[in-house]
Every structure is written in C-alpha cells, then in structure tokens.
PDB file of N, CA and C in Angstrom:
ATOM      1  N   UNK A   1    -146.518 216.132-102.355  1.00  0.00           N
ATOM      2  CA  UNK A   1    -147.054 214.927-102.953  1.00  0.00           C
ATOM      3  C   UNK A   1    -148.310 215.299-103.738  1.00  0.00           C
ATOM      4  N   UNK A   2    -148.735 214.666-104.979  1.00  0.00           N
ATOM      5  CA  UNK A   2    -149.789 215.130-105.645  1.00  0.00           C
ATOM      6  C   UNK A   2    -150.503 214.338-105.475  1.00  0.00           C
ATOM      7  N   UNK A   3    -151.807 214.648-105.376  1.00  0.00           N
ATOM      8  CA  UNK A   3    -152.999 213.825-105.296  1.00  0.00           C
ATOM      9  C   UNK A   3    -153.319 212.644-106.053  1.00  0.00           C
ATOM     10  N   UNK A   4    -153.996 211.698-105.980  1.00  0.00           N
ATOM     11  CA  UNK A   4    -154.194 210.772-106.475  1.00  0.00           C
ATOM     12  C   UNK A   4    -155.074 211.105-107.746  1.00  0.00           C
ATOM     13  N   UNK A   5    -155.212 210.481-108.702  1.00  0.00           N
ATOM     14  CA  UNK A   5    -156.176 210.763-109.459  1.00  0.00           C
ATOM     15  C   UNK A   5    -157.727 209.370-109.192  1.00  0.00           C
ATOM     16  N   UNK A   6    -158.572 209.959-109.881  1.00  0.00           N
ATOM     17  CA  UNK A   6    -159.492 208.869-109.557  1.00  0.00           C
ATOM     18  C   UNK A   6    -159.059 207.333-109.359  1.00  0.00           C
ATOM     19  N   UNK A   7    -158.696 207.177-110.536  1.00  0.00           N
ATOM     20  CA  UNK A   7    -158.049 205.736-110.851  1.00  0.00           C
ATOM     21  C   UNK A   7    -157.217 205.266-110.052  1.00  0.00           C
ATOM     22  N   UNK A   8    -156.405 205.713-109.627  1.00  0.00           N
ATOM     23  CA  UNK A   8    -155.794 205.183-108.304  1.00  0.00           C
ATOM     24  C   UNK A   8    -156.085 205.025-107.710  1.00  0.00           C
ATOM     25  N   UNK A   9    -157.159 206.341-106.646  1.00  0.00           N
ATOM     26  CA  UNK A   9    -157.532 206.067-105.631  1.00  0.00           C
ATOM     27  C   UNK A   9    -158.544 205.061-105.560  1.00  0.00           C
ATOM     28  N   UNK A  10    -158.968 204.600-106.710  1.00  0.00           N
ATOM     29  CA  UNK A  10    -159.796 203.443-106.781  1.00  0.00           C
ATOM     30  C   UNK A  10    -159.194 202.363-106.461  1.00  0.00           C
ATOM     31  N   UNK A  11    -158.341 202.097-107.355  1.00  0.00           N
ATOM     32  CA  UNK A  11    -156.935 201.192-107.068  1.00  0.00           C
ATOM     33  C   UNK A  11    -156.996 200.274-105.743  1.00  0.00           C
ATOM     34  N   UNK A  12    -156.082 201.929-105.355  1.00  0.00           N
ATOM     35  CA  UNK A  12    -155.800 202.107-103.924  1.00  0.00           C
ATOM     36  C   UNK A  12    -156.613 201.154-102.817  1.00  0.00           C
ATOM     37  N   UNK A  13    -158.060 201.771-102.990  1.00  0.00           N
ATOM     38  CA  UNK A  13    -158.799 201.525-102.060  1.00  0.00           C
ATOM     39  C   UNK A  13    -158.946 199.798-102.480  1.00  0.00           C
ATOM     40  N   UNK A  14    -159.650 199.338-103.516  1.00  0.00           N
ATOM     41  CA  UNK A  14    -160.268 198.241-103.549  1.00  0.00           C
ATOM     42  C   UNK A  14    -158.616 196.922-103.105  1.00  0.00           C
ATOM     43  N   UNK A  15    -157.458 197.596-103.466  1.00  0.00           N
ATOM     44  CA  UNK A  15    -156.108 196.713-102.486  1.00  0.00           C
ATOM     45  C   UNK A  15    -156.216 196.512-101.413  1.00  0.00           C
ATOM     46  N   UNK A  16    -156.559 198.232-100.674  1.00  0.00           N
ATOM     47  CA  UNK A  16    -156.264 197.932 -98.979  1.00  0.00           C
ATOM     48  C   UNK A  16    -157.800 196.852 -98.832  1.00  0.00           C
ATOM     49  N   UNK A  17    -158.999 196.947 -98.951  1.00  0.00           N
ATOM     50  CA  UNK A  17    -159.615 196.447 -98.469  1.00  0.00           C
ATOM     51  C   UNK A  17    -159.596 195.117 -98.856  1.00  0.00           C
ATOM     52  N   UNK A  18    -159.075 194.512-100.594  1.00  0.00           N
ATOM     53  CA  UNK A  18    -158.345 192.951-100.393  1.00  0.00           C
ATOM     54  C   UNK A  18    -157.915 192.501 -99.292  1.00  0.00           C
ATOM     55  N   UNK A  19    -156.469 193.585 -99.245  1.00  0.00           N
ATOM     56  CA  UNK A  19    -155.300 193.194 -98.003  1.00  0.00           C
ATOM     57  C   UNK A  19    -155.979 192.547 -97.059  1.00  0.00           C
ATOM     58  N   UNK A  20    -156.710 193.408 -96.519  1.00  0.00           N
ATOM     59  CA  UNK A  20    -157.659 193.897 -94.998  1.00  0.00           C
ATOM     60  C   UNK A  20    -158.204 192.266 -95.211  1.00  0.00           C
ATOM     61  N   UNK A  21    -159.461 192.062 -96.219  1.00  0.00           N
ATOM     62  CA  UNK A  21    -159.970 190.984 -96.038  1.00  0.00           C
ATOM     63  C   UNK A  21    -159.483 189.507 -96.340  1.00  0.00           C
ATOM     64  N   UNK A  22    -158.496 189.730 -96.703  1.00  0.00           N
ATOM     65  CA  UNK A  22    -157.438 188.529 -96.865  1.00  0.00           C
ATOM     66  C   UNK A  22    -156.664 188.264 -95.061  1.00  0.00           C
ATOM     67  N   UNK A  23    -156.406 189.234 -94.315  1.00  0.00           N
ATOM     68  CA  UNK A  23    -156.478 189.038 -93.151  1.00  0.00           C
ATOM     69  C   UNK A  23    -157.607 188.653 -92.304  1.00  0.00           C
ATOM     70  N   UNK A  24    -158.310 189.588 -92.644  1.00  0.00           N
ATOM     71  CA  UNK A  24    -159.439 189.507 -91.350  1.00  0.00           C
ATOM     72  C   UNK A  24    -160.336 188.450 -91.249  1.00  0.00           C
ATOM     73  N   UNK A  25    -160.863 188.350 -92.718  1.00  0.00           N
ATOM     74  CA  UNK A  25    -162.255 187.707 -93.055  1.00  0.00           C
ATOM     75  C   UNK A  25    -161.636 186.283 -93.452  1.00  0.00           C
ATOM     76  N   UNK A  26    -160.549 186.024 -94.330  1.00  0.00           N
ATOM     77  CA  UNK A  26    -159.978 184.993 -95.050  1.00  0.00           C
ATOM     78  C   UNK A  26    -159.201 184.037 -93.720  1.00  0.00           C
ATOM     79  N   UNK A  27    -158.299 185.026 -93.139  1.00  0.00           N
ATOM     80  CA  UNK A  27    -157.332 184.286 -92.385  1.00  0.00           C
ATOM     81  C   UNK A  27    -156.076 184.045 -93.492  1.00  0.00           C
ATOM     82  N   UNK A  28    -155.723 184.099 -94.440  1.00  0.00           N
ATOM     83  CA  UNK A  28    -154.994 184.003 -95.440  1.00  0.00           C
ATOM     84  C   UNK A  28    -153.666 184.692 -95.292  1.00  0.00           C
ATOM     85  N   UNK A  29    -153.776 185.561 -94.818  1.00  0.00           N
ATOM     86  CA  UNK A  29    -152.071 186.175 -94.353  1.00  0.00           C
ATOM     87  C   UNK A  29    -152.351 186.838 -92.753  1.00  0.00           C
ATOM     88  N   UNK A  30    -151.062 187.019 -92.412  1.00  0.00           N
ATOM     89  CA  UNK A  30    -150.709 186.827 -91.365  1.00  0.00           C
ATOM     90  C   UNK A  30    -150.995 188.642 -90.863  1.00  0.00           C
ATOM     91  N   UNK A  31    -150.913 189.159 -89.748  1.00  0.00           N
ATOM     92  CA  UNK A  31    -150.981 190.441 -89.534  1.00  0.00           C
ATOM     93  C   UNK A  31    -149.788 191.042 -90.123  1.00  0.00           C
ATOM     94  N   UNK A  32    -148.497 190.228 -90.158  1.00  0.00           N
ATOM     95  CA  UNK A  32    -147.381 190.804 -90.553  1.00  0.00           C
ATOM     96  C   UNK A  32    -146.786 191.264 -91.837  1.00  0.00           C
ATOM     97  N   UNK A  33    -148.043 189.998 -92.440  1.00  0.00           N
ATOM     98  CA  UNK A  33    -147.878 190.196 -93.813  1.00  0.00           C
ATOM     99  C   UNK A  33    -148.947 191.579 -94.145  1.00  0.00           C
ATOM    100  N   UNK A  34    -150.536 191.281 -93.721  1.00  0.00           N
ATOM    101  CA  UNK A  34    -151.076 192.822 -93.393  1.00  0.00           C
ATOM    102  C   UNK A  34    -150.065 193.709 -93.993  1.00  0.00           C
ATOM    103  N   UNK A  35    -149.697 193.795 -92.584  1.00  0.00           N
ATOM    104  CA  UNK A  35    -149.073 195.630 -93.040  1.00  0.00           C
ATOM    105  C   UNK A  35    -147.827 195.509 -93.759  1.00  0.00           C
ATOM    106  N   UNK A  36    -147.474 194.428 -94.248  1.00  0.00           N
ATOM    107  CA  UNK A  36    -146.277 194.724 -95.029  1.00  0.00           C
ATOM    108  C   UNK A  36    -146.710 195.035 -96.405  1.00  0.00           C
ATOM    109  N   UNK A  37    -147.651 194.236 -97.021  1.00  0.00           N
ATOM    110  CA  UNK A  37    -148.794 193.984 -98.446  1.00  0.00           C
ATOM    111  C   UNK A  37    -148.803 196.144 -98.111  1.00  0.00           C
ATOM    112  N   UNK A  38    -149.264 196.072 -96.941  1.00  0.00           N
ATOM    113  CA  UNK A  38    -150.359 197.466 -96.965  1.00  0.00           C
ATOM    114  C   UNK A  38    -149.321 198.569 -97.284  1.00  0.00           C
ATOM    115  N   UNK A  39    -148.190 198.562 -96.988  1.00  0.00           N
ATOM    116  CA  UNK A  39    -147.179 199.048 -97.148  1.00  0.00           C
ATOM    117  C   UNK A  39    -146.331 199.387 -98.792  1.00  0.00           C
ATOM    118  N   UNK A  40    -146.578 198.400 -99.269  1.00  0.00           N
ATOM    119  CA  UNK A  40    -146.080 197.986-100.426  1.00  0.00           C
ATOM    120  C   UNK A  40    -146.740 198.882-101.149  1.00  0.00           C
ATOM    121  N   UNK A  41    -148.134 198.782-100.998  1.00  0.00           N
ATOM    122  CA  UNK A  41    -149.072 199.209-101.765  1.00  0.00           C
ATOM    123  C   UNK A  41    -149.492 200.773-101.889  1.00  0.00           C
ATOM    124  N   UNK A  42    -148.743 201.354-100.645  1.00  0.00           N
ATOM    125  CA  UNK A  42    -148.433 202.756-100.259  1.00  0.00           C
ATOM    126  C   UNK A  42    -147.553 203.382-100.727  1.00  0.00           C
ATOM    127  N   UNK A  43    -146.339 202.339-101.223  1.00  0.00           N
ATOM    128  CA  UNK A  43    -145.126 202.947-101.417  1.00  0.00           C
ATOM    129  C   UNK A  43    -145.430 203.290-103.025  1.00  0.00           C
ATOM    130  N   UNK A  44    -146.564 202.126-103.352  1.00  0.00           N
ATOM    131  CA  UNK A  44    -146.317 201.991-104.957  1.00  0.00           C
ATOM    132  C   UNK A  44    -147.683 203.190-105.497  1.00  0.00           C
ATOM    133  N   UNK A  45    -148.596 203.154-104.830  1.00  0.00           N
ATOM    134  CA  UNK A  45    -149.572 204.213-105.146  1.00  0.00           C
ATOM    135  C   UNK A  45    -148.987 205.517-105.010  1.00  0.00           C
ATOM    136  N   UNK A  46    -148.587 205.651-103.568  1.00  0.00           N
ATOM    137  CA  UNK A  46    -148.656 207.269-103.428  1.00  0.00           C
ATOM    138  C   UNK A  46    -147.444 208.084-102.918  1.00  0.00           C
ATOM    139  N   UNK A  47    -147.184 207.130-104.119  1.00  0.00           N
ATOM    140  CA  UNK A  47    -145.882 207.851-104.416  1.00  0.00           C
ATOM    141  C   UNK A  47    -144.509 208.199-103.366  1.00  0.00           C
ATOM    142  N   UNK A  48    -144.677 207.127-102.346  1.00  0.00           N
ATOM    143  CA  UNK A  48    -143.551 207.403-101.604  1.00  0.00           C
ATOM    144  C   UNK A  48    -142.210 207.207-102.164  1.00  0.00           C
ATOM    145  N   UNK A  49    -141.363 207.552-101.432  1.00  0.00           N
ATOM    146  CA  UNK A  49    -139.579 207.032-101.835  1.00  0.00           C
ATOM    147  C   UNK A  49    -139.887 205.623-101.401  1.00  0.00           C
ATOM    148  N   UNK A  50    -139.046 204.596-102.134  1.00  0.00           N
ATOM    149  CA  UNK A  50    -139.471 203.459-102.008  1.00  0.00           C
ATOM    150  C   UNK A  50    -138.045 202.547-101.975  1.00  0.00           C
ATOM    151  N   UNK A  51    -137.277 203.304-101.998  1.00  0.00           N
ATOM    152  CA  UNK A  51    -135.763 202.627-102.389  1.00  0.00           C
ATOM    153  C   UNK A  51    -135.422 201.652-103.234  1.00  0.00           C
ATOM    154  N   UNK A  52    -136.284 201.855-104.430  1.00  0.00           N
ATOM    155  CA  UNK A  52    -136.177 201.217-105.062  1.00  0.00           C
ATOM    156  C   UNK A  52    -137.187 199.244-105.227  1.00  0.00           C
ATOM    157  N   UNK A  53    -137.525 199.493-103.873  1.00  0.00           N
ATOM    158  CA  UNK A  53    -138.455 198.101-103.326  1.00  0.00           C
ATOM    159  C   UNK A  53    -139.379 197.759-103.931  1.00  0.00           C
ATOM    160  N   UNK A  54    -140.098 198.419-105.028  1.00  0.00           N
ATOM    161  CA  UNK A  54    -141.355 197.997-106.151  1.00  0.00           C
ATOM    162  C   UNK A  54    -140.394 197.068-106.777  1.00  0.00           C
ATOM    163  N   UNK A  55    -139.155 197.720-107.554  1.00  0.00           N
ATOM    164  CA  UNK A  55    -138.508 197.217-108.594  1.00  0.00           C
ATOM    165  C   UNK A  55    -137.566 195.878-108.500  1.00  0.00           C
ATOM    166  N   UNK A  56    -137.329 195.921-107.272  1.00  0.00           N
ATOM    167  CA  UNK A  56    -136.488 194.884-106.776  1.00  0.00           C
ATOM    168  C   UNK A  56    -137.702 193.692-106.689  1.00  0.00           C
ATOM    169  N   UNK A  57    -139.099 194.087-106.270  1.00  0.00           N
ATOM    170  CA  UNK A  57    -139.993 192.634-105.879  1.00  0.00           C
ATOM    171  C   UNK A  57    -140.397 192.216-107.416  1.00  0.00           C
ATOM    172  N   UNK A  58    -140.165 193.559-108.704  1.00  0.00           N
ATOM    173  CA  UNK A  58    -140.791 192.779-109.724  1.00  0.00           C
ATOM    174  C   UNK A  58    -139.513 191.868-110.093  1.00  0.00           C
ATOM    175  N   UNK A  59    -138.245 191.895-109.970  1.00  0.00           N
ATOM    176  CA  UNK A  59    -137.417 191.113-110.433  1.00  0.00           C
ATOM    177  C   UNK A  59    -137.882 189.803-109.572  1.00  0.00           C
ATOM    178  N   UNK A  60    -137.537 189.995-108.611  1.00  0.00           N
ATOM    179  CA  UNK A  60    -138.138 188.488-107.926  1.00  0.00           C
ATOM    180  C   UNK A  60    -138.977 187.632-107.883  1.00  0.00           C
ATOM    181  N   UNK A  61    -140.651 188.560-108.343  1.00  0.00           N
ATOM    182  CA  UNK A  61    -141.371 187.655-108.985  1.00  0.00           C
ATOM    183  C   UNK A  61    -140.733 186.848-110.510  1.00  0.00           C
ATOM    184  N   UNK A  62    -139.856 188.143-111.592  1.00  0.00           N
ATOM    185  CA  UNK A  62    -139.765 187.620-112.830  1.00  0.00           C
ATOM    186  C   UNK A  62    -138.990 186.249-112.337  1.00  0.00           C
ATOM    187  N   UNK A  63    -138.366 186.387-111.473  1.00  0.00           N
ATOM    188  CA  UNK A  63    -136.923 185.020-111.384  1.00  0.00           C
ATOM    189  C   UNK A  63    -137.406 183.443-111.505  1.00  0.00           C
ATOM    190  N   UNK A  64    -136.608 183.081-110.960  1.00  0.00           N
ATOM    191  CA  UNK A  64    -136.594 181.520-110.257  1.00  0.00           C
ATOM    192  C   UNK A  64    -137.062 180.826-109.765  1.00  0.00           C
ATOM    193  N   UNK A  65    -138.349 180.218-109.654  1.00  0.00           N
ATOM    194  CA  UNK A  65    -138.550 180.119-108.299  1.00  0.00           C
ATOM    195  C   UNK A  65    -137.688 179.106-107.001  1.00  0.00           C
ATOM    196  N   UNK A  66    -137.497 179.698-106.275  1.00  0.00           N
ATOM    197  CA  UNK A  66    -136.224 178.703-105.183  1.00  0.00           C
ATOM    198  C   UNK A  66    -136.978 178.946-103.782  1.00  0.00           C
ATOM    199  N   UNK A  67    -137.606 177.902-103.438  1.00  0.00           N
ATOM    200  CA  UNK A  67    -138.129 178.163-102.003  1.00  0.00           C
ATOM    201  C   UNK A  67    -137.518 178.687-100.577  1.00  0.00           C
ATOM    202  N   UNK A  68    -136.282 178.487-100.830  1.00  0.00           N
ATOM    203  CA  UNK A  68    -135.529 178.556 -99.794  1.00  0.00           C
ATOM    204  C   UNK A  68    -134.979 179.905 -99.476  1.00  0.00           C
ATOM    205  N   UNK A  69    -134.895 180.630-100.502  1.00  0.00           N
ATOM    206  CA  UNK A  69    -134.240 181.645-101.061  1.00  0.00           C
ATOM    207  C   UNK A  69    -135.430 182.431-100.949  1.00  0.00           C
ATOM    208  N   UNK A  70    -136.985 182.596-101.274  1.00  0.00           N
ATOM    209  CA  UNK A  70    -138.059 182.984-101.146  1.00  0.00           C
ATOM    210  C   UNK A  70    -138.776 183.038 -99.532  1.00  0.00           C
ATOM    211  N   UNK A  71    -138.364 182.085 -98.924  1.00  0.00           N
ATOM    212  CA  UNK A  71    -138.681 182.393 -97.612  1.00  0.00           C
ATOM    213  C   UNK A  71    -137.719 183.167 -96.871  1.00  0.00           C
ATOM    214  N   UNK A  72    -136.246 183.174 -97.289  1.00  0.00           N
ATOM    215  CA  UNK A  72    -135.557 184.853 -97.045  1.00  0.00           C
ATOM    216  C   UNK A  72    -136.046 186.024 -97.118  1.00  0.00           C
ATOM    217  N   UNK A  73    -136.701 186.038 -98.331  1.00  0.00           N
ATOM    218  CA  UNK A  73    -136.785 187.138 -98.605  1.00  0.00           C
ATOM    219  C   UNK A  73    -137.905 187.926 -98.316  1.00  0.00           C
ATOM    220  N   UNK A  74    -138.829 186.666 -97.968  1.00  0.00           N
ATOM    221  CA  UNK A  74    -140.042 186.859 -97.303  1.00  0.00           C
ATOM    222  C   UNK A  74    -140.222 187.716 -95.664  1.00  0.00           C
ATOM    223  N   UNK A  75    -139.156 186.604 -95.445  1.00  0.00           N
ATOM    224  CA  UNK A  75    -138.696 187.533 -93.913  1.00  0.00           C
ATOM    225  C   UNK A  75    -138.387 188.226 -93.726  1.00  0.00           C
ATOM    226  N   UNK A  76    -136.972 188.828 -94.718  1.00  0.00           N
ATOM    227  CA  UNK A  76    -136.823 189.895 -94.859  1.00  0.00           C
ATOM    228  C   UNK A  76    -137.804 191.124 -95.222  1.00  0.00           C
ATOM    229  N   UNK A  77    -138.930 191.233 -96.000  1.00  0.00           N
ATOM    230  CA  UNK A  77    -139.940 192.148 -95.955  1.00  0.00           C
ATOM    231  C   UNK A  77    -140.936 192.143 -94.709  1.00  0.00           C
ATOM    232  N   UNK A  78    -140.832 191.003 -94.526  1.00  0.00           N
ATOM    233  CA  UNK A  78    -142.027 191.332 -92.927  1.00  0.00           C
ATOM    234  C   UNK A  78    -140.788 191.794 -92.192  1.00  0.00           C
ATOM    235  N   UNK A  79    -139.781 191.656 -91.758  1.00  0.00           N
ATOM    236  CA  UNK A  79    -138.776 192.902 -91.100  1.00  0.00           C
ATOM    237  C   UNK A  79    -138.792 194.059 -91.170  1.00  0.00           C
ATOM    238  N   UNK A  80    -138.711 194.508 -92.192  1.00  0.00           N
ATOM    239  CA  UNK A  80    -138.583 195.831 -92.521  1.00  0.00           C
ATOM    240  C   UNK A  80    -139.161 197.188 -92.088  1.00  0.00           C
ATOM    241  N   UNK A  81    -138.732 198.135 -91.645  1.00  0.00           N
ATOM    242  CA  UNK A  81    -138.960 199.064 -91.432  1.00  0.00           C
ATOM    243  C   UNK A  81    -139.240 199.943 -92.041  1.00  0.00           C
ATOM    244  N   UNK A  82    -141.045 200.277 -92.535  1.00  0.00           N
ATOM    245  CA  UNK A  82    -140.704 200.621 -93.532  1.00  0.00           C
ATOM    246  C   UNK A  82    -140.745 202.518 -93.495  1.00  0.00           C
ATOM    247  N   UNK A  83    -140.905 203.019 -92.419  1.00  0.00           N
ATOM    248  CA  UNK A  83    -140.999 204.171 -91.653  1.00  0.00           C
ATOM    249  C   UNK A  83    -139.508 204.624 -91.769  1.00  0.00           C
ATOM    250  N   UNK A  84    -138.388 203.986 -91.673  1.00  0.00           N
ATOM    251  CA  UNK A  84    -136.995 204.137 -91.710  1.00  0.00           C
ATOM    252  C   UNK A  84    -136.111 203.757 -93.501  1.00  0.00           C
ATOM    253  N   UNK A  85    -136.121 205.099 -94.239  1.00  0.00           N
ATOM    254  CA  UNK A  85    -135.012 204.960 -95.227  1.00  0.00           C
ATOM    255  C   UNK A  85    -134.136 203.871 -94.689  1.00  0.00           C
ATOM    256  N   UNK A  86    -133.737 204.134 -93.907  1.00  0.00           N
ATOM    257  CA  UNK A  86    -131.693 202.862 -94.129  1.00  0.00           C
ATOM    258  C   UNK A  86    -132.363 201.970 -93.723  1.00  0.00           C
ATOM    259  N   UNK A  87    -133.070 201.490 -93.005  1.00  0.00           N
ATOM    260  CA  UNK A  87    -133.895 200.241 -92.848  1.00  0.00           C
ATOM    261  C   UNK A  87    -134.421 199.278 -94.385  1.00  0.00           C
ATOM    262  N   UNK A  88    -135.578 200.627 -94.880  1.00  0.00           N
ATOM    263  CA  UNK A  88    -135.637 199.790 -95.961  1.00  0.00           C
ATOM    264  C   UNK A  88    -134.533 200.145 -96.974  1.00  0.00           C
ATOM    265  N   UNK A  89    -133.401 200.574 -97.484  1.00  0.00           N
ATOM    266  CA  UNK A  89    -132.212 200.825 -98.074  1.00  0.00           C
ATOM    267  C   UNK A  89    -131.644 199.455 -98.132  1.00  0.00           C
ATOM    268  N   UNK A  90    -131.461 198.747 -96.465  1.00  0.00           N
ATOM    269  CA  UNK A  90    -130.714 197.982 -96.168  1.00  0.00           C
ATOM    270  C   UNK A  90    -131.253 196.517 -96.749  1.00  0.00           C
ATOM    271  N   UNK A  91    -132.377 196.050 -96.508  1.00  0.00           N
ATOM    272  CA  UNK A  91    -133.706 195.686 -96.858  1.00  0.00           C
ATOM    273  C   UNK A  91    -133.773 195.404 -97.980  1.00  0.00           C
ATOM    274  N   UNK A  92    -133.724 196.180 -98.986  1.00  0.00           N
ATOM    275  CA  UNK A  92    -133.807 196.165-100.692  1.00  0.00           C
ATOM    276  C   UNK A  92    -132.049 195.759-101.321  1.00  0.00           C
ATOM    277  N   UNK A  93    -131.200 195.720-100.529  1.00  0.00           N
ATOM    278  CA  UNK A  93    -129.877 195.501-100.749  1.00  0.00           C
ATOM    279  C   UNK A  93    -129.867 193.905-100.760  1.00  0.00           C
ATOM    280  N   UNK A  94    -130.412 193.425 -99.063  1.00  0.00           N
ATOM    281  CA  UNK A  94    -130.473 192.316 -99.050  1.00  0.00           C
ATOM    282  C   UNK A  94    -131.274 191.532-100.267  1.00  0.00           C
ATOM    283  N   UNK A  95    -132.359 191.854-100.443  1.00  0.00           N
ATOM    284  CA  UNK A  95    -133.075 191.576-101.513  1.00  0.00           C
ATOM    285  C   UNK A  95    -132.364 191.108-102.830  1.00  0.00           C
ATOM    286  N   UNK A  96    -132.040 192.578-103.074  1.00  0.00           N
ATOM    287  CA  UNK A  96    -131.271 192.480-103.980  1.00  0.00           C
ATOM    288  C   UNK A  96    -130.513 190.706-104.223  1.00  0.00           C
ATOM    289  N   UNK A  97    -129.593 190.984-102.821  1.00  0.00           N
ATOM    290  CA  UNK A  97    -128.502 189.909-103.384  1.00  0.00           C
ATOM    291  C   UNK A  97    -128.632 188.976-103.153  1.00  0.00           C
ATOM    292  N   UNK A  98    -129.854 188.490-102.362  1.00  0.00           N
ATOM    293  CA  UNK A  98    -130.459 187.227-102.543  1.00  0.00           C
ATOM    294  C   UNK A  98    -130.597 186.711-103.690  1.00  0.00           C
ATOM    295  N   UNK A  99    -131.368 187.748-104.654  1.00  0.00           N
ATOM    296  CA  UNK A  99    -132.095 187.415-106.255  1.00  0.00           C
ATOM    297  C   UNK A  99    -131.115 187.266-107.053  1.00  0.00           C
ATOM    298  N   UNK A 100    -129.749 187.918-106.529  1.00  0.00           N
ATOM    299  CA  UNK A 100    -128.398 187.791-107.124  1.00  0.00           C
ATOM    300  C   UNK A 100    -127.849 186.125-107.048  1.00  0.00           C
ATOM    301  N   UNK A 101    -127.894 185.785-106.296  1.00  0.00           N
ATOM    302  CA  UNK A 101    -127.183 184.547-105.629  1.00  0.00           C
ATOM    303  C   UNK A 101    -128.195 183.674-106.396  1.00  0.00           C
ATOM    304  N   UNK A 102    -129.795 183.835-106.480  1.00  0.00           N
ATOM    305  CA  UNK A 102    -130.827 182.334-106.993  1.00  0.00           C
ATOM    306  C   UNK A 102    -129.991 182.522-108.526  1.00  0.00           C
ATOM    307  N   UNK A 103    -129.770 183.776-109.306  1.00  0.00           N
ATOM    308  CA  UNK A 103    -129.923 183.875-110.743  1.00  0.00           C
ATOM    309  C   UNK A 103    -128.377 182.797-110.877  1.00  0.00           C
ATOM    310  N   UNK A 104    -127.353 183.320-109.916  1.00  0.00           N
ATOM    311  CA  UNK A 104    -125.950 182.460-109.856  1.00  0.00           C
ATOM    312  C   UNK A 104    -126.376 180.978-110.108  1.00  0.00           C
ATOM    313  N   UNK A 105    -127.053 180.747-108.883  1.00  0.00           N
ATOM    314  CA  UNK A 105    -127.366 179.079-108.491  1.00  0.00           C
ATOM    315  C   UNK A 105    -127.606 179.128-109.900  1.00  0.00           C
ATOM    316  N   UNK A 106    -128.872 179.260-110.287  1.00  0.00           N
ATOM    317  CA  UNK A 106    -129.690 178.924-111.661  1.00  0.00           C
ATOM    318  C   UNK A 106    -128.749 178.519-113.300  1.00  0.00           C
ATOM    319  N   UNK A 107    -127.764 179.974-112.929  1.00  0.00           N
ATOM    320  CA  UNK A 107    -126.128 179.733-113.987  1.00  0.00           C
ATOM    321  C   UNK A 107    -125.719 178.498-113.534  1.00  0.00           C
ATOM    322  N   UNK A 108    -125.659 178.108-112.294  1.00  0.00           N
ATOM    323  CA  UNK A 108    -124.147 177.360-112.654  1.00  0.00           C
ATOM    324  C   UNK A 108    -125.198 176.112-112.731  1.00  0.00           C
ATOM    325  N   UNK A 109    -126.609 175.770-112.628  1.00  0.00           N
ATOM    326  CA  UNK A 109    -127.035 174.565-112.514  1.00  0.00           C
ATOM    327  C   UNK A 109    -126.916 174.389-114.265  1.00  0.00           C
ATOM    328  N   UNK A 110    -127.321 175.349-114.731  1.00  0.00           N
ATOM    329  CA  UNK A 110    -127.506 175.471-116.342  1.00  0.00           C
ATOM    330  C   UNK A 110    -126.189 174.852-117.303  1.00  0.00           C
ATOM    331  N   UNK A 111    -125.104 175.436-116.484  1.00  0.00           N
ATOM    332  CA  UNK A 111    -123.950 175.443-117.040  1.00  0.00           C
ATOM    333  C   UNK A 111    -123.217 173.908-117.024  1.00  0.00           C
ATOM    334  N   UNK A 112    -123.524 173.379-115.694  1.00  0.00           N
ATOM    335  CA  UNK A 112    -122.998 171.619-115.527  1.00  0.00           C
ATOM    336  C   UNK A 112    -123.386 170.547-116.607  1.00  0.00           C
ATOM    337  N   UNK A 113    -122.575 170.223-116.761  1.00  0.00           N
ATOM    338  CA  UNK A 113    -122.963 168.932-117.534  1.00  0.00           C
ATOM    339  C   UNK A 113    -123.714 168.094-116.925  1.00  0.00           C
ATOM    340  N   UNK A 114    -124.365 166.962-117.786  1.00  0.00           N
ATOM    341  CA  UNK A 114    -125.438 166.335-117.076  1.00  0.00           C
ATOM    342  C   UNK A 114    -124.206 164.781-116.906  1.00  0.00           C
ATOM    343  N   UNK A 115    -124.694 163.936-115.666  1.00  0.00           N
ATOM    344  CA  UNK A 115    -123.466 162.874-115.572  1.00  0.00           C
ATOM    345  C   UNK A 115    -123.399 162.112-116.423  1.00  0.00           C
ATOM    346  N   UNK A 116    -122.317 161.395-116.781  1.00  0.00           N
ATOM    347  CA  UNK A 116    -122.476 160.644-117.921  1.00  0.00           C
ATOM    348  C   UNK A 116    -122.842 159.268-117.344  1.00  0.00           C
ATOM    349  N   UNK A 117    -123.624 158.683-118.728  1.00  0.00           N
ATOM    350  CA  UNK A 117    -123.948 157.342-117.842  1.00  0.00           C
ATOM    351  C   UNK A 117    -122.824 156.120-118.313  1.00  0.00           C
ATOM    352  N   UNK A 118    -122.519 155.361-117.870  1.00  0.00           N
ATOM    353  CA  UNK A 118    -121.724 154.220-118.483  1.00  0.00           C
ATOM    354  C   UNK A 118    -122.295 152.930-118.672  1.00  0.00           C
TER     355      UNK A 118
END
C-alpha cells in the first residue's frame, strides 16, 4: 500500500474526527453508523479493495430518492462486514439491486399514463 500523500492524510484525518464528533460530541449518528462512515472513509482513502462499495454509494446518492428503499440500504451498510471480502461482495450486490429495483419503480412510474378524468 502506498502512503498517503499530504492531502489526504489531511483529508483523512479532518473526516475521522467529523465522524468521531458527529458521534460523540453531536449525538448525530449512531455508533453503528460511527464505524460504518469510518469505514467507508478507509476504504476510499487508503486505498483498500472496496468491492466496488465507493461506486455503488455514488450511484445511490445520484438516484431517486425512495425512503423505503434507503432505509434498506442503510441497514444493509451498518451490517456489513467490512473485515470480510464476501461479506462486503455480498453487501454491494444487495446494494446494487436495490438501486436497480428504485431506478425500475421510477421507469414504470414515468412510463404510466396519468388517469383520465371524465
């Protein structure tokens, strides 16, 4: 793994200690969310294998928003394992086809005609 360069590790640092004080000091997220944020932010700085999990959360921000479908997926990342490849493999799949299924919904709402009135 190669070292960080300044800029990152600047990055780096001034995130975790957000994270940190968005837990600790704020009360604002949950411990679970903690280390999941802290995680994220590990995978995306320093360079871990990530299975793809940066790229999959920017689609999900770009999407839909669908609450229902968002608190899946939510759960699904505070699940995750993120110490375990097939864990998070499995994880970023689900993801995946969650964001698959809102973009569907979103088609076919697009696609209906609106009722006619009489």
């Amino acid at each position: 793994m190669a070292p960080m360069d300044k800029y990152a590790k600047q990055l780096y640092d001034a995130l975790v200690n957000l994270i940190i004080n968005l837990h600790l000091q704020k009360g604002s997220l949950t411990r679970e969310e903690m280390y999941c944020l802290l995680n994220v932010v590990d995978m995306a700085l320093v360079d871990k294998e990530d299975q793809g999990l940066v790229q999959v959360l920017r689609e999900w921000q770009a999407g839909e928003p669908n609450q229902e479908i968002d608190e899946i997926i939510k759960v699904t990342l505070l699940n995750l394992d993120f110490a375990k490849p097939a864990s998070l493999a499995a994880g970023v799949e689900t993801i995946c086809e969650l964001i698959r299924y809102n973009k569907e919904l979103g088609e076919a709402g697009t696609t209906q005609e609106p009722p006619q009135s009489e």
